[in-house]
Protein backbone atom coordinates (compact mmCIF):
# COMPACT_ATOMS: atom_id res chain seq x y z
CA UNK A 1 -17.05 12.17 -33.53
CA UNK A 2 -18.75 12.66 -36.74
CA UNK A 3 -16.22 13.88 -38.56
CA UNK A 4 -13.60 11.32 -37.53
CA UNK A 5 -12.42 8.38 -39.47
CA UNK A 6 -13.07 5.27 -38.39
CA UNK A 7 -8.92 4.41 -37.21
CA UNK A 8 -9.49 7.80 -35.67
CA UNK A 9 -12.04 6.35 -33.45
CA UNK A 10 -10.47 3.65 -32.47
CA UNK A 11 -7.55 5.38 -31.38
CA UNK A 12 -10.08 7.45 -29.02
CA UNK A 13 -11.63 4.17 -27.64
CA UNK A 14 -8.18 2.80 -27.33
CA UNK A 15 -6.92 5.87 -25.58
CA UNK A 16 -10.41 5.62 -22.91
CA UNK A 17 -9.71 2.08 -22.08
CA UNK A 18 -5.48 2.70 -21.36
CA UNK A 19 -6.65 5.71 -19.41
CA UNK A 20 -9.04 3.69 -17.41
CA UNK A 21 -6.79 0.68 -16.69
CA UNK A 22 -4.25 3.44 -15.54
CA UNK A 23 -6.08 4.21 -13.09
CA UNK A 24 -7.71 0.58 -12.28
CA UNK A 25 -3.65 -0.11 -11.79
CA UNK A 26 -3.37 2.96 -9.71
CA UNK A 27 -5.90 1.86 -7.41
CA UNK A 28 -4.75 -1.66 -7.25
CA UNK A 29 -1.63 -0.66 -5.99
CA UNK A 30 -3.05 1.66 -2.74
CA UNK A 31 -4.84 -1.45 -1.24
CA UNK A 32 -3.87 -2.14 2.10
CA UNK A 33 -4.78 -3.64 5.40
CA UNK A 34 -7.79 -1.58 5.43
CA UNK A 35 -8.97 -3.11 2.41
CA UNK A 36 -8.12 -6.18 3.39
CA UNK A 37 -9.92 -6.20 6.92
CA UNK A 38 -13.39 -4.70 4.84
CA UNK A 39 -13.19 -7.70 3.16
CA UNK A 40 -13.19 -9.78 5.42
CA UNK A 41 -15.93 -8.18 7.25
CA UNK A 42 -18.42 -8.99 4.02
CA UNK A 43 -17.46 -12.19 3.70
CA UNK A 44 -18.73 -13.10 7.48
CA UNK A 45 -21.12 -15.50 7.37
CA UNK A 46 -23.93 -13.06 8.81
CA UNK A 47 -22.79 -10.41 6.91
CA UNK A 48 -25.35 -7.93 5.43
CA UNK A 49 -24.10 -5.08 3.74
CA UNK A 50 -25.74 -1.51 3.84
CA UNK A 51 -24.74 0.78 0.55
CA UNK A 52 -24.80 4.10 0.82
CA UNK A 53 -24.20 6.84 -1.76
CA UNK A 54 -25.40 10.27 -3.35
CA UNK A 55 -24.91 11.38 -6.48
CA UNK A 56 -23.39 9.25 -9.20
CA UNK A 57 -21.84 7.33 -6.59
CA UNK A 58 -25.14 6.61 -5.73
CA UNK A 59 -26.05 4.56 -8.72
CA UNK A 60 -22.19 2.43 -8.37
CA UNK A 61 -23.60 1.71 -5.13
CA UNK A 62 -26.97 0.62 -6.85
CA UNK A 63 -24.83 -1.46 -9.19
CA UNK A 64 -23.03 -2.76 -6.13
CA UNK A 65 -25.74 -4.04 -4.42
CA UNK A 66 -27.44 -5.94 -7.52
CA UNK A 67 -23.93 -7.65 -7.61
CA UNK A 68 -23.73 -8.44 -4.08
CA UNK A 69 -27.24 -9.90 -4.62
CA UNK A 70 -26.84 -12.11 -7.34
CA UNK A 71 -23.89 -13.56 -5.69
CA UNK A 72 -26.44 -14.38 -3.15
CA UNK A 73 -25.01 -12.17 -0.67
CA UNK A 74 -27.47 -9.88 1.56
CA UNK A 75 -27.42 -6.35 0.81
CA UNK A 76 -29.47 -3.30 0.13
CA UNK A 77 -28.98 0.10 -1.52
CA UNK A 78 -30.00 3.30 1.34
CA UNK A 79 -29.96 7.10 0.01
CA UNK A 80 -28.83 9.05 2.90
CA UNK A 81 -32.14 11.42 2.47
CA UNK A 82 -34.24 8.60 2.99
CA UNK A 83 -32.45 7.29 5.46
CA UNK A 84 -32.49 10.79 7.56
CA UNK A 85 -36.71 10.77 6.96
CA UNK A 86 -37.73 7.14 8.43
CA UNK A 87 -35.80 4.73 6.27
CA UNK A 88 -33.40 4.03 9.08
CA UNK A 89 -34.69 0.85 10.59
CA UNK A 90 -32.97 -1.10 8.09
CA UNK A 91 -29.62 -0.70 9.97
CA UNK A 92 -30.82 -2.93 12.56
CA UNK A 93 -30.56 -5.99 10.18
CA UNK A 94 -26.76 -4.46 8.57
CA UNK A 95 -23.09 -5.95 9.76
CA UNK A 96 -21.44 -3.50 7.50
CA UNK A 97 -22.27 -0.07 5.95
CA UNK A 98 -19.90 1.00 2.38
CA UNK A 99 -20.13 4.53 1.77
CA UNK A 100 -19.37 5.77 -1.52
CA UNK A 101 -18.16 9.17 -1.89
CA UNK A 102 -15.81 10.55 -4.74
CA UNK A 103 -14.62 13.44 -2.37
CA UNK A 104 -15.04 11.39 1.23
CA UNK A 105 -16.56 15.13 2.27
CA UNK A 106 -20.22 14.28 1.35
CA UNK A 107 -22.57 16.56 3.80
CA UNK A 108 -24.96 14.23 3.62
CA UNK A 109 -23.21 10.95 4.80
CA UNK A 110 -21.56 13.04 7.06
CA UNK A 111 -25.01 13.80 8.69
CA UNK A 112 -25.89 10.15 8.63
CA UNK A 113 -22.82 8.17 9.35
CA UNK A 114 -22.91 8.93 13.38
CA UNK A 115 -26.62 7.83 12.96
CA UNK A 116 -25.34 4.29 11.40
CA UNK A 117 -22.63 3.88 14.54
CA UNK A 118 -25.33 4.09 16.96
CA UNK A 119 -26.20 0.54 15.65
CA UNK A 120 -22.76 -0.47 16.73
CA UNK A 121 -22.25 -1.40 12.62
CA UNK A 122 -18.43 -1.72 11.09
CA UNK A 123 -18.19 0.84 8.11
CA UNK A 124 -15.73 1.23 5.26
CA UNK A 125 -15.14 4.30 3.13
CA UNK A 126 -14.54 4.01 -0.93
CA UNK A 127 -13.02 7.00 -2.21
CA UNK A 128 -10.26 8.79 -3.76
CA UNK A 129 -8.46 9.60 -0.87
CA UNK A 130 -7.95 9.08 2.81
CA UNK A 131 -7.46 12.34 3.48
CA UNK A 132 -10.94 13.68 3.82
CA UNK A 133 -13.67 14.71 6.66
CA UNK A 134 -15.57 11.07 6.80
CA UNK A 135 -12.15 9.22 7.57
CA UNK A 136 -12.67 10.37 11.10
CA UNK A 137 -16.02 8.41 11.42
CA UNK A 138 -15.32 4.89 9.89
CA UNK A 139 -13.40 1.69 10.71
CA UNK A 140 -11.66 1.07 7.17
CA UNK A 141 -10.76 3.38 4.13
CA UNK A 142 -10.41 1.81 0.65
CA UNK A 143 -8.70 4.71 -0.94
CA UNK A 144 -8.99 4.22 -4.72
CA UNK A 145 -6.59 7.63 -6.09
CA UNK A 146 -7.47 10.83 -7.22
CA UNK A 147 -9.61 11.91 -10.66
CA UNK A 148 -6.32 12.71 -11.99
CA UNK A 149 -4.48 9.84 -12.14
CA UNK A 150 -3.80 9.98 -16.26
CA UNK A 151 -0.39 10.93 -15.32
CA UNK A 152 0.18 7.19 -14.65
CA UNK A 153 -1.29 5.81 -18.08
């Protein structure tokens, strides 16, 4: 970027923020009844949301639950690692668990999420597709579109 000018550079960061509302479009326009129905479950009065996430989804779902907490909402952030070595008593105290996975194939929230429904608590997949090896094992999917969706922008 160095060796750019500075309309050159502007172009770039004007070409990263179409690209990104592409997709922000994209994924507006695959909510559904699913998404609809998550919502509604943390917005209950009693609700307490459980975040769950590995990876870089991990720290949206870190991000998430800061949010949900200075809305005043309850909610806290569980890695699935922990989670499978004594951190699991927390899920007593959740009404909904969101598990963010890019792929929706994570091996470890596939390990934990029959652990969560024990507890008899709603869940709702984010990621890029509903066609992937957690759909089985939760109540809502908020698909949000492939990696790939530049050929929308």
């Amino acid at each position: 970027m160095t060796n750019l000018n500075d309309s050159e550079i502007i172009a770039a960061g004007g070409a990263v923020l179409t690209e990104g509302a592409g997709c922000l479009g994209h994924a507006a326009d695959l909510l559904g009844a699913d998404f609809t129905a998550a919502v509604r479950a943390l917005a209950a009065p009693d609700s307490f949301a459980l975040v769950v996430g590995v990876g870089k989804s991990g720290h949206i779902g870190r991000k998430l639950v800061a949010s949900l907490l200075s809305t005043g909402h309850g909610a806290s952030f569980l890695h699935p690692t922990d989670a499978l070595h004594g951190d699991l008593g927390i899920v007593d105290h959740v009404t909904l668990a969101i598990l963010l996975s890019h792929s929706g194939n994570t091996d470890e929230l596939l390990t934990l999420i029959p652990m969560i429904r024990q507890f008899g608590v709603k869940s709702v997949l984010i990621a890029n597709s509903r066609d992937c090896k957690l759909a089985p094992y939760v109540d809502w999917i908020v698909e949000i579109g492939r990696a790939s969706c530049r050929e929308r922008v």
